[in-house]
PDB file of N, CA and C in Angstrom:
ATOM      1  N   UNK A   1      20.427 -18.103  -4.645  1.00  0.00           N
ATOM      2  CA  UNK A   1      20.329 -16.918  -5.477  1.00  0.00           C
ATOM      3  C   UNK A   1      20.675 -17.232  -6.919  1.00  0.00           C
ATOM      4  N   UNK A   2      21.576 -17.997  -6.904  1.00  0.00           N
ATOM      5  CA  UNK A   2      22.085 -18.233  -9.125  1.00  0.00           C
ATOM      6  C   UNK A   2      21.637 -19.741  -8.725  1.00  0.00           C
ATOM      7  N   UNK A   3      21.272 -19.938 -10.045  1.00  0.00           N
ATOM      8  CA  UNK A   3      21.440 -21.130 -10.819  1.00  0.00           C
ATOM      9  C   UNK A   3      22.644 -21.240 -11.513  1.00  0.00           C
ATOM     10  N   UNK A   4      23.426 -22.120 -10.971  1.00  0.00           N
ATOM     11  CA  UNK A   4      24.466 -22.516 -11.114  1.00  0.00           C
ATOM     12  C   UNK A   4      24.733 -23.941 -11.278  1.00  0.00           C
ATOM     13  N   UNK A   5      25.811 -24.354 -12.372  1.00  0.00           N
ATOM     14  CA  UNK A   5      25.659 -25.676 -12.515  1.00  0.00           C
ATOM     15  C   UNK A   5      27.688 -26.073 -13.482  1.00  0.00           C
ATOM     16  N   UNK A   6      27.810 -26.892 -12.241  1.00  0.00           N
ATOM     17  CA  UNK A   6      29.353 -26.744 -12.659  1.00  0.00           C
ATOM     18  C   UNK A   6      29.361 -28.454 -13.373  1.00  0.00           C
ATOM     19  N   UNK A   7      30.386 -27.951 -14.746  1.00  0.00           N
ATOM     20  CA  UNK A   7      30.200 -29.172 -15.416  1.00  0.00           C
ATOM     21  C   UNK A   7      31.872 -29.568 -15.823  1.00  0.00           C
ATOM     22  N   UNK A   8      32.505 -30.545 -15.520  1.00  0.00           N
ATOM     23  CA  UNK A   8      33.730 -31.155 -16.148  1.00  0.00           C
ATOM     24  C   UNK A   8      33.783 -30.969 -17.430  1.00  0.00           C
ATOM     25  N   UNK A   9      33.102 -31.580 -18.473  1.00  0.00           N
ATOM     26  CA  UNK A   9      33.125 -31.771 -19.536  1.00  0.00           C
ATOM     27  C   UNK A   9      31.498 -31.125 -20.215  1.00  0.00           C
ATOM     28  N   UNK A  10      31.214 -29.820 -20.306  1.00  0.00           N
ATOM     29  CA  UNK A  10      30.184 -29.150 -20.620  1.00  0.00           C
ATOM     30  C   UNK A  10      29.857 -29.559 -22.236  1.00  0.00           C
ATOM     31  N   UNK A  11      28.407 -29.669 -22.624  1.00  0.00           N
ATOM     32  CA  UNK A  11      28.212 -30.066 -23.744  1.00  0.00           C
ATOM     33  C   UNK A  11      27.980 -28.603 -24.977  1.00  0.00           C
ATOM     34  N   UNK A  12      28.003 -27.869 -24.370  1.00  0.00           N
ATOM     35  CA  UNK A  12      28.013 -26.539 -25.075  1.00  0.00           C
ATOM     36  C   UNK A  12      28.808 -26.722 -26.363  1.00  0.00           C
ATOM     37  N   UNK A  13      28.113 -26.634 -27.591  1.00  0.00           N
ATOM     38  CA  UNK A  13      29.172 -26.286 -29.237  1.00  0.00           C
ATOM     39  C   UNK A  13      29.958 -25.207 -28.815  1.00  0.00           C
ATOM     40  N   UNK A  14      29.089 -24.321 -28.924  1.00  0.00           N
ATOM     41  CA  UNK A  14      30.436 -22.978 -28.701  1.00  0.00           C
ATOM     42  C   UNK A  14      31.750 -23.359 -27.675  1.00  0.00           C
ATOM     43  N   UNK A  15      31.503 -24.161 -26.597  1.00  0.00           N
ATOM     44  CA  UNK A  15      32.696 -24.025 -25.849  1.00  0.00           C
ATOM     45  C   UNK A  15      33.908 -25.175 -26.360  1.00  0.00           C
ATOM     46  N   UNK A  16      32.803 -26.263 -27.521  1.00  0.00           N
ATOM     47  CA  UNK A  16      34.021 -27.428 -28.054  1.00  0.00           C
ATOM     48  C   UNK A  16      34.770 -26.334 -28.972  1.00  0.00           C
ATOM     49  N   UNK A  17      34.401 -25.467 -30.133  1.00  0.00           N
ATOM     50  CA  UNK A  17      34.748 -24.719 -30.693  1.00  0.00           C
ATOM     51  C   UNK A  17      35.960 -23.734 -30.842  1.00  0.00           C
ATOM     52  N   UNK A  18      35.695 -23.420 -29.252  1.00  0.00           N
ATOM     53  CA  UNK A  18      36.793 -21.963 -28.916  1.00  0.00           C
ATOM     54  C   UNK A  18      37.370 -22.968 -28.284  1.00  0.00           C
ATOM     55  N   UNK A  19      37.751 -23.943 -27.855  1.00  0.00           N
ATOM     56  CA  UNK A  19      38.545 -24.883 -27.183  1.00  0.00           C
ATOM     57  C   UNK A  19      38.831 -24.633 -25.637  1.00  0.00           C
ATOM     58  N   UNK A  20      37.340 -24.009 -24.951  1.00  0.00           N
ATOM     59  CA  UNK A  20      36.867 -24.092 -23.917  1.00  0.00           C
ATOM     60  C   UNK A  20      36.080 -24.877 -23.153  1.00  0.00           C
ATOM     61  N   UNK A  21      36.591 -25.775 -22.267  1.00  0.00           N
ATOM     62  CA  UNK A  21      35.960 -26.910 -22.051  1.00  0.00           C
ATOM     63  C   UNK A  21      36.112 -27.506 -20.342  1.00  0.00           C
ATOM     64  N   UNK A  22      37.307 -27.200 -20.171  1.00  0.00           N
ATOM     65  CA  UNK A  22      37.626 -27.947 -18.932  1.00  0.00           C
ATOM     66  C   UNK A  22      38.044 -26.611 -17.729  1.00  0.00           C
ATOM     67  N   UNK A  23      37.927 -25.927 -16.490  1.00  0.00           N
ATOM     68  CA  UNK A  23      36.723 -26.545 -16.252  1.00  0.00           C
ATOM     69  C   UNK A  23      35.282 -25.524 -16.364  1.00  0.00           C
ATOM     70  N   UNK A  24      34.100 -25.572 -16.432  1.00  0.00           N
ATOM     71  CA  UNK A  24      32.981 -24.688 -17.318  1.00  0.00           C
ATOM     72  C   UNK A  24      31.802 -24.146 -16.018  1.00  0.00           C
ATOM     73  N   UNK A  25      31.933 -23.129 -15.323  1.00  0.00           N
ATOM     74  CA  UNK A  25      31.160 -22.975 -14.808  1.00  0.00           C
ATOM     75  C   UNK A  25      29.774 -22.475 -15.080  1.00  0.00           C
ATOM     76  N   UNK A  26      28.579 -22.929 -15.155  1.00  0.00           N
ATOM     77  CA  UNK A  26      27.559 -22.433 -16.178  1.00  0.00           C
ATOM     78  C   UNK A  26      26.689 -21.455 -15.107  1.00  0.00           C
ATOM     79  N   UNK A  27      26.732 -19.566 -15.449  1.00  0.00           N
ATOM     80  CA  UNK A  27      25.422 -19.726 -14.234  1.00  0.00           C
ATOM     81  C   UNK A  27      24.352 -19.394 -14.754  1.00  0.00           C
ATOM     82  N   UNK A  28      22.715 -19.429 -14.673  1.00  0.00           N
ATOM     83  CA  UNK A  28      21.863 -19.795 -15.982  1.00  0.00           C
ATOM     84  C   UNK A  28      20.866 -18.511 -15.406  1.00  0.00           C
ATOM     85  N   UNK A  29      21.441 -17.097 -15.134  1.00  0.00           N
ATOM     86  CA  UNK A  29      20.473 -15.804 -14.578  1.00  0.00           C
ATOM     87  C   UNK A  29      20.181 -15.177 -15.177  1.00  0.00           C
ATOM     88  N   UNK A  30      19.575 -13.934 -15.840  1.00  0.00           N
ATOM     89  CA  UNK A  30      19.466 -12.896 -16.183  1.00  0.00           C
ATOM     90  C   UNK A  30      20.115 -11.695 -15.666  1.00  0.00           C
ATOM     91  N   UNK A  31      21.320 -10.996 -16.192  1.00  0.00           N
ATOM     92  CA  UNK A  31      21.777 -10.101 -16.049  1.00  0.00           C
ATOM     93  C   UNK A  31      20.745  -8.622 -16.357  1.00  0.00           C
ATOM     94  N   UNK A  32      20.533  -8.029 -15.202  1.00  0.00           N
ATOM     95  CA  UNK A  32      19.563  -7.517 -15.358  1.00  0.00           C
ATOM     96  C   UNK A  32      19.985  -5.832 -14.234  1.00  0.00           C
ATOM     97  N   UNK A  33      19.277  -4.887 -14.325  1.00  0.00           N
ATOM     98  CA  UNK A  33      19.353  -3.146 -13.269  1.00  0.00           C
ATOM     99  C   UNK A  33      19.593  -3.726 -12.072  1.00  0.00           C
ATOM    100  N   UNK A  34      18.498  -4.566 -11.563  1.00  0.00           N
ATOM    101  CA  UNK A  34      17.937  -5.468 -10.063  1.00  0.00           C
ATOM    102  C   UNK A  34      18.352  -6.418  -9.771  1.00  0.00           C
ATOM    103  N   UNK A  35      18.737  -6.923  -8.662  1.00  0.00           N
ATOM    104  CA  UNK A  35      18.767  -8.549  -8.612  1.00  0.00           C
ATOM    105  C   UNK A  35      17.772  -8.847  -7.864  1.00  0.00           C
ATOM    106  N   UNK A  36      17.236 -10.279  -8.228  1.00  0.00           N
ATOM    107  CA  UNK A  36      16.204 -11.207  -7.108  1.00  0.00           C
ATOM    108  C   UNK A  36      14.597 -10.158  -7.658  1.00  0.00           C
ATOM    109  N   UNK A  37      14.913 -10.366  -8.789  1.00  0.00           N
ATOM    110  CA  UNK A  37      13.631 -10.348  -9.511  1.00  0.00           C
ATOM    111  C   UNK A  37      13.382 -11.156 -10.640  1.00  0.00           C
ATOM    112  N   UNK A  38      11.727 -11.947 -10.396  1.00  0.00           N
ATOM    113  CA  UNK A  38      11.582 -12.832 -11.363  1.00  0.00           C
ATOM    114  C   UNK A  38      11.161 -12.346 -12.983  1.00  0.00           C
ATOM    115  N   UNK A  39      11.465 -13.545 -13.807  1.00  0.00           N
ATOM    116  CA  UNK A  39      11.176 -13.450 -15.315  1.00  0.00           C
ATOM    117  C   UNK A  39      10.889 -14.320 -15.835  1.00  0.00           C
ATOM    118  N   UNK A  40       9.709 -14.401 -16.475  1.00  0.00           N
ATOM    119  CA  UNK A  40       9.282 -16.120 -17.533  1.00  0.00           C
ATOM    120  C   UNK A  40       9.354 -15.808 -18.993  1.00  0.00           C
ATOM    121  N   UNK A  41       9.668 -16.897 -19.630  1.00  0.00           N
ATOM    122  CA  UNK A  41      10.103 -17.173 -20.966  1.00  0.00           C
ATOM    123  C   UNK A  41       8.943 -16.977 -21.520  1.00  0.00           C
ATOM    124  N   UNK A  42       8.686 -15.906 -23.046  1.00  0.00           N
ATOM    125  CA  UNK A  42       7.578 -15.746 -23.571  1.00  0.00           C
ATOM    126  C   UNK A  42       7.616 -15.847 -24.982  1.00  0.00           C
ATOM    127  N   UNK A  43       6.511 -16.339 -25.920  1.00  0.00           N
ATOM    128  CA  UNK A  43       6.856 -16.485 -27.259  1.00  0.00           C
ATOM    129  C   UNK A  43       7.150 -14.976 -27.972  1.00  0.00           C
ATOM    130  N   UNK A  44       7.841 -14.719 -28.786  1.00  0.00           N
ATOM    131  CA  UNK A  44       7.495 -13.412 -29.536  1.00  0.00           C
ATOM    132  C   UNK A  44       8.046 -13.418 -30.500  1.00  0.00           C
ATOM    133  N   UNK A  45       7.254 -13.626 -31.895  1.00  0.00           N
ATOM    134  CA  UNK A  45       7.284 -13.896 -32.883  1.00  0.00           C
ATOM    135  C   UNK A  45       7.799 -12.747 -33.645  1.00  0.00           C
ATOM    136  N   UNK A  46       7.968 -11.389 -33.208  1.00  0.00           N
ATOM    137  CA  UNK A  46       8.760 -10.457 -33.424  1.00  0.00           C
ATOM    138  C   UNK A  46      10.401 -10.191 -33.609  1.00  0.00           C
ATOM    139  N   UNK A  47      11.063 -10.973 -32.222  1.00  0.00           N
ATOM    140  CA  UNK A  47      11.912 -11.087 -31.963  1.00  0.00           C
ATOM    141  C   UNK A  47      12.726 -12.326 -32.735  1.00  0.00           C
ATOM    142  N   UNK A  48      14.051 -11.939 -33.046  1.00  0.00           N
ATOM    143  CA  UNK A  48      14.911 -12.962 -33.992  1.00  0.00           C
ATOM    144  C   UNK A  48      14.995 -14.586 -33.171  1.00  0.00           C
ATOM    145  N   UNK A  49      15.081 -14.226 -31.915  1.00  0.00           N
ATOM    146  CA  UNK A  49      15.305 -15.657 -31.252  1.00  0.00           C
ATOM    147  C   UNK A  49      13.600 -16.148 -30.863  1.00  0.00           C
ATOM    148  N   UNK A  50      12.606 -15.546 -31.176  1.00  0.00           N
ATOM    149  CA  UNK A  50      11.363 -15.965 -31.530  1.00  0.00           C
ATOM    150  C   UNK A  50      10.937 -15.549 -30.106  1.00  0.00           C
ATOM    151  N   UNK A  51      11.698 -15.466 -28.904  1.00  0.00           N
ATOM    152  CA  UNK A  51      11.056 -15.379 -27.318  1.00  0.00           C
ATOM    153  C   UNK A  51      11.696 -13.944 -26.949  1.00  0.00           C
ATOM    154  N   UNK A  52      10.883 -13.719 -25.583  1.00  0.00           N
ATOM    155  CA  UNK A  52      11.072 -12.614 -24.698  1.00  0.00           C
ATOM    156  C   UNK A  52      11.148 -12.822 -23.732  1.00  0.00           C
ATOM    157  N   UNK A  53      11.367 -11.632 -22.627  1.00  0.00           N
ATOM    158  CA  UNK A  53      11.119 -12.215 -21.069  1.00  0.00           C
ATOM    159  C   UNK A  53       9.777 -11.480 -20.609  1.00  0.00           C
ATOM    160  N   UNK A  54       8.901 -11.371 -19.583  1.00  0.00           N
ATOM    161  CA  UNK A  54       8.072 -10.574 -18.889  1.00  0.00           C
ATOM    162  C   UNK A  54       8.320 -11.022 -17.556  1.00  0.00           C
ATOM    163  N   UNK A  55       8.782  -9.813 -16.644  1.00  0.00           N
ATOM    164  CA  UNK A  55       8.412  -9.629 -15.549  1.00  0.00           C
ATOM    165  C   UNK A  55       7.477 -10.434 -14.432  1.00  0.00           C
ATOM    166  N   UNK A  56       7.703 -11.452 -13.526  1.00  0.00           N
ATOM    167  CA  UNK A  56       6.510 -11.527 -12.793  1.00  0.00           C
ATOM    168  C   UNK A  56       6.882 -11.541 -11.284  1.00  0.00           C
ATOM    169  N   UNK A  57       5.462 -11.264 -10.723  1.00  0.00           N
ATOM    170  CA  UNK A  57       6.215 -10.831  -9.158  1.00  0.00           C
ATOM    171  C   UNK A  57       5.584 -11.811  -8.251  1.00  0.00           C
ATOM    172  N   UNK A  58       4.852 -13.293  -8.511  1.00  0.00           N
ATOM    173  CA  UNK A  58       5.599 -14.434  -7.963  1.00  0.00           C
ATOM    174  C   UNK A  58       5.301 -15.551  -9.102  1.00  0.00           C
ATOM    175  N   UNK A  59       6.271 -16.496  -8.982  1.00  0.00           N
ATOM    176  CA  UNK A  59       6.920 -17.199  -9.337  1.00  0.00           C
ATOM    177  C   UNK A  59       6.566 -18.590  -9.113  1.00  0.00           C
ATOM    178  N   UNK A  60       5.699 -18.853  -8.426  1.00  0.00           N
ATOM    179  CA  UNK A  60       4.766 -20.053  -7.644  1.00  0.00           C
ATOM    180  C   UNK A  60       3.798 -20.290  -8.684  1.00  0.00           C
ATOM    181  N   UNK A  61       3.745 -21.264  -9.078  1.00  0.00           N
ATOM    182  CA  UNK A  61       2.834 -22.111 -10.021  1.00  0.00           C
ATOM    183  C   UNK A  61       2.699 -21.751 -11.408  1.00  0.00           C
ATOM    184  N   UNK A  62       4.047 -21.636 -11.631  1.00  0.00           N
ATOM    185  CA  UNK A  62       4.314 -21.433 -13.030  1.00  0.00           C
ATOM    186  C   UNK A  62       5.586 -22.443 -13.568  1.00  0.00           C
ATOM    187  N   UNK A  63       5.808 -23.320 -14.318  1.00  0.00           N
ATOM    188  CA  UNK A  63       6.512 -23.870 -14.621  1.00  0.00           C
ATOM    189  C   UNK A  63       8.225 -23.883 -14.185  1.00  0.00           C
ATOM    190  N   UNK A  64       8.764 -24.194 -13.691  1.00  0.00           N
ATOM    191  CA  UNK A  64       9.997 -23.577 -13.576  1.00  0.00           C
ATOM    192  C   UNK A  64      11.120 -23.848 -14.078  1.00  0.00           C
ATOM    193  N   UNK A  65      10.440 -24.501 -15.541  1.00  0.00           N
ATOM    194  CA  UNK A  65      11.971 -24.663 -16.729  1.00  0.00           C
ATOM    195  C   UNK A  65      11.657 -22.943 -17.501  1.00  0.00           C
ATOM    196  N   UNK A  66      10.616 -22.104 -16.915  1.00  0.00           N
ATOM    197  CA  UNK A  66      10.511 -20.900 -18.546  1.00  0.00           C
ATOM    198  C   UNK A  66      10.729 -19.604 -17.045  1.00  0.00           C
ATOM    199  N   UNK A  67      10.995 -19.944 -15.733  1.00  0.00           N
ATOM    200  CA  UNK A  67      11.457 -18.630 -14.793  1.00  0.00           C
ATOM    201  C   UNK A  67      12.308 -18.628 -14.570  1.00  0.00           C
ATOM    202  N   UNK A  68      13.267 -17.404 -14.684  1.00  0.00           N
ATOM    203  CA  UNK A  68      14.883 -17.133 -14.123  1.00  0.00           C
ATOM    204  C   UNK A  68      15.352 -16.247 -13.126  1.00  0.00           C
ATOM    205  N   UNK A  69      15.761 -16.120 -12.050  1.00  0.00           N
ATOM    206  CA  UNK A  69      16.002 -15.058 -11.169  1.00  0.00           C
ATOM    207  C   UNK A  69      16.696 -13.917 -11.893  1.00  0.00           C
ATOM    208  N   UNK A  70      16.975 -12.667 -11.670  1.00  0.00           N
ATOM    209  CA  UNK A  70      17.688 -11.973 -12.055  1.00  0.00           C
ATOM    210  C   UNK A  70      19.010 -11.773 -11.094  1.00  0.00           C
ATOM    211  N   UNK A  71      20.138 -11.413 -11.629  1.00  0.00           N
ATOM    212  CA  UNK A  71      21.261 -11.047 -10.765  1.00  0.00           C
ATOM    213  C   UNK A  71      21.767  -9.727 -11.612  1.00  0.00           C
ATOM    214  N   UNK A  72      22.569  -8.840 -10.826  1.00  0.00           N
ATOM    215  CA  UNK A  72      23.739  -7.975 -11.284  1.00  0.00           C
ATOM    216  C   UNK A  72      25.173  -8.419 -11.611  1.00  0.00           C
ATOM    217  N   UNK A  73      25.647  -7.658 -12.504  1.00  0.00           N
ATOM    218  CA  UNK A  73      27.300  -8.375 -12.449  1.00  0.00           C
ATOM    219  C   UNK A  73      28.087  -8.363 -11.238  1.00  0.00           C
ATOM    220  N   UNK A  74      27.840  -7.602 -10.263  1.00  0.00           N
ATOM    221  CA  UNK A  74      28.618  -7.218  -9.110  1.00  0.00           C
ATOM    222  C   UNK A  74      27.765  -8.335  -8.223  1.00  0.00           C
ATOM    223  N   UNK A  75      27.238  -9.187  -8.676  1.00  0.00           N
ATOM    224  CA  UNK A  75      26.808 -10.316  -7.850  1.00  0.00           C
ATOM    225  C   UNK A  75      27.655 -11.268  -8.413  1.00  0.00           C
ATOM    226  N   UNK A  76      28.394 -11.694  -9.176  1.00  0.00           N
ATOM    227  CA  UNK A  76      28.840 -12.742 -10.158  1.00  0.00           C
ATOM    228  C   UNK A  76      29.994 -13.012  -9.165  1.00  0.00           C
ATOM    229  N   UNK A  77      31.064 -11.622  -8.758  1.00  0.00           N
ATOM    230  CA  UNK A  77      32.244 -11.853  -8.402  1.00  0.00           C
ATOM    231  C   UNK A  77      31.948 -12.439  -6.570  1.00  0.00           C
ATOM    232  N   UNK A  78      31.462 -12.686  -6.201  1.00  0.00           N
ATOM    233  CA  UNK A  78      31.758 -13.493  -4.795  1.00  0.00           C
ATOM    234  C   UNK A  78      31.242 -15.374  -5.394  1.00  0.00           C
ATOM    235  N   UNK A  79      30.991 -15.872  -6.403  1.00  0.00           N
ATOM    236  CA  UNK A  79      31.142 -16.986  -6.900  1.00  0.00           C
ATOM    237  C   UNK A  79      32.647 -16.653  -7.512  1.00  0.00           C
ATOM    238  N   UNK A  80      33.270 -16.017  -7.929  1.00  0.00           N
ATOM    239  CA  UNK A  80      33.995 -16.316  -8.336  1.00  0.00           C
ATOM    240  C   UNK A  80      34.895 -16.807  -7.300  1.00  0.00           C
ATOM    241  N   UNK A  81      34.635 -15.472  -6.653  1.00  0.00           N
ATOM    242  CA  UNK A  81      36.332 -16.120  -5.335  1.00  0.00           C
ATOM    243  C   UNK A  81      35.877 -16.767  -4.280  1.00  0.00           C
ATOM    244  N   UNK A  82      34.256 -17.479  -4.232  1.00  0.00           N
ATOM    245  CA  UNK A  82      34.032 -18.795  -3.444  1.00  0.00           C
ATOM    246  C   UNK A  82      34.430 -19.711  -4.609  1.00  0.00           C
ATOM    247  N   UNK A  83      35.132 -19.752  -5.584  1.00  0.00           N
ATOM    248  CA  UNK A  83      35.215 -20.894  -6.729  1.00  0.00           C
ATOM    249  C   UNK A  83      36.775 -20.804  -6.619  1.00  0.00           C
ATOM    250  N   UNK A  84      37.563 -19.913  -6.010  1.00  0.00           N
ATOM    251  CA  UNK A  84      38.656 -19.429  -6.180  1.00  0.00           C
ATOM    252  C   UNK A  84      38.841 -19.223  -7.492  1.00  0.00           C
ATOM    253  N   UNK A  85      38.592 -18.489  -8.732  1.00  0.00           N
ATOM    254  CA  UNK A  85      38.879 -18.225 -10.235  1.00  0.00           C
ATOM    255  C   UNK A  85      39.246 -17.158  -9.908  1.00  0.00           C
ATOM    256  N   UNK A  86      40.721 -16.893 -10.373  1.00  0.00           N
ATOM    257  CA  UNK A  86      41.384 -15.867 -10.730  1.00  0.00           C
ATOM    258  C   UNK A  86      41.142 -14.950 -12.022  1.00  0.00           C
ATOM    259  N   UNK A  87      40.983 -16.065 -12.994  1.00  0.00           N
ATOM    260  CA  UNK A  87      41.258 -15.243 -14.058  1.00  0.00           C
ATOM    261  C   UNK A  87      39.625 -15.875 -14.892  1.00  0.00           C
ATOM    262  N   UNK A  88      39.178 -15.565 -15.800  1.00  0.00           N
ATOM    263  CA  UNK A  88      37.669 -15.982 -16.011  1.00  0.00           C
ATOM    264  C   UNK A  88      37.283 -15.278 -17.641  1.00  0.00           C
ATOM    265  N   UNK A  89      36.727 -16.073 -18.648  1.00  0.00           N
ATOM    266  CA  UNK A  89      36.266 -15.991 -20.001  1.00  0.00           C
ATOM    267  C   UNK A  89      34.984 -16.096 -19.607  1.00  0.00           C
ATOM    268  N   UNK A  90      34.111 -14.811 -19.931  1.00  0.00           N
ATOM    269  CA  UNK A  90      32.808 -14.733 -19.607  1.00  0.00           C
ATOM    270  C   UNK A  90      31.672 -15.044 -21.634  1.00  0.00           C
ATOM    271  N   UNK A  91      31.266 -15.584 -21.487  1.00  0.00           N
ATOM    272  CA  UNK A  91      30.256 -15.845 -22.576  1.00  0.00           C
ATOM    273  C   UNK A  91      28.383 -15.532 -21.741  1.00  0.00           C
ATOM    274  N   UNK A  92      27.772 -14.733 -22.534  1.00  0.00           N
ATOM    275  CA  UNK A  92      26.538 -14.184 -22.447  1.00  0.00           C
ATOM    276  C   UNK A  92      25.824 -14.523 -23.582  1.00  0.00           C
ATOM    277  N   UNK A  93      24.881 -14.878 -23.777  1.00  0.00           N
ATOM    278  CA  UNK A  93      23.974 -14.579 -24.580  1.00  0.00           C
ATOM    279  C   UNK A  93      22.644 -13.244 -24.316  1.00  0.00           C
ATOM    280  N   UNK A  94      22.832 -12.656 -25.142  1.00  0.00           N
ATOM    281  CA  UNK A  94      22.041 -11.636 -25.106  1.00  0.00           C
ATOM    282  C   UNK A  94      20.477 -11.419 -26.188  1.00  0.00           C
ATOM    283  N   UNK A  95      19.848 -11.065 -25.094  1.00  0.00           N
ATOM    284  CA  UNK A  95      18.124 -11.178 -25.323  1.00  0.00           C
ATOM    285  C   UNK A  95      17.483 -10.108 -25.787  1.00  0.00           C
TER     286      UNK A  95
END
């Protein structure tokens, strides 16, 4: 269900920065209404970060560095306490 990717020493600027580093759990979803719905990366020259997402309803033969599953936040917390993390600094980027 997440893309998840646990890193010792994460290469993220922002996390050398805030002096967050050790240890970095990355999960790489779309926080989204739904969970376990797909989304591909789209140009949009409108938008400040230049991309968008669109909707697609399958996911098969489309690249799969530009599709992301979606999750809810109330999906986040059973990684947490299969990770045992008590306490947790959440960073988002928002689209």
């Amino acid at each position: 269900m997440f893309q998840i990717q646990s890193r010792a020493n994460p290469s993220g600027n922002s996390n050398r920065k805030t002096n967050v580093q050790n240890p970095v759990t990355l999960i790489r979803n779309v926080i989204s209404l739904k969970s376990s719905e797909y989304l591909t990366l789209k140009p949009d020259p409108n938008n400040i970060g230049s991309q968008d997402f669109d909707f697609i309803a399958n996911p098969k033969g489309i690249n799969e560095t530009y599709v992301v599953k979606t999750i809810q936040f109330d999906d986040i917390l059973p990684v947490l306490k299969g990770k045992q993390i008590r306490h947790a600094i959440m960073k988002m980027d928002i689209q």
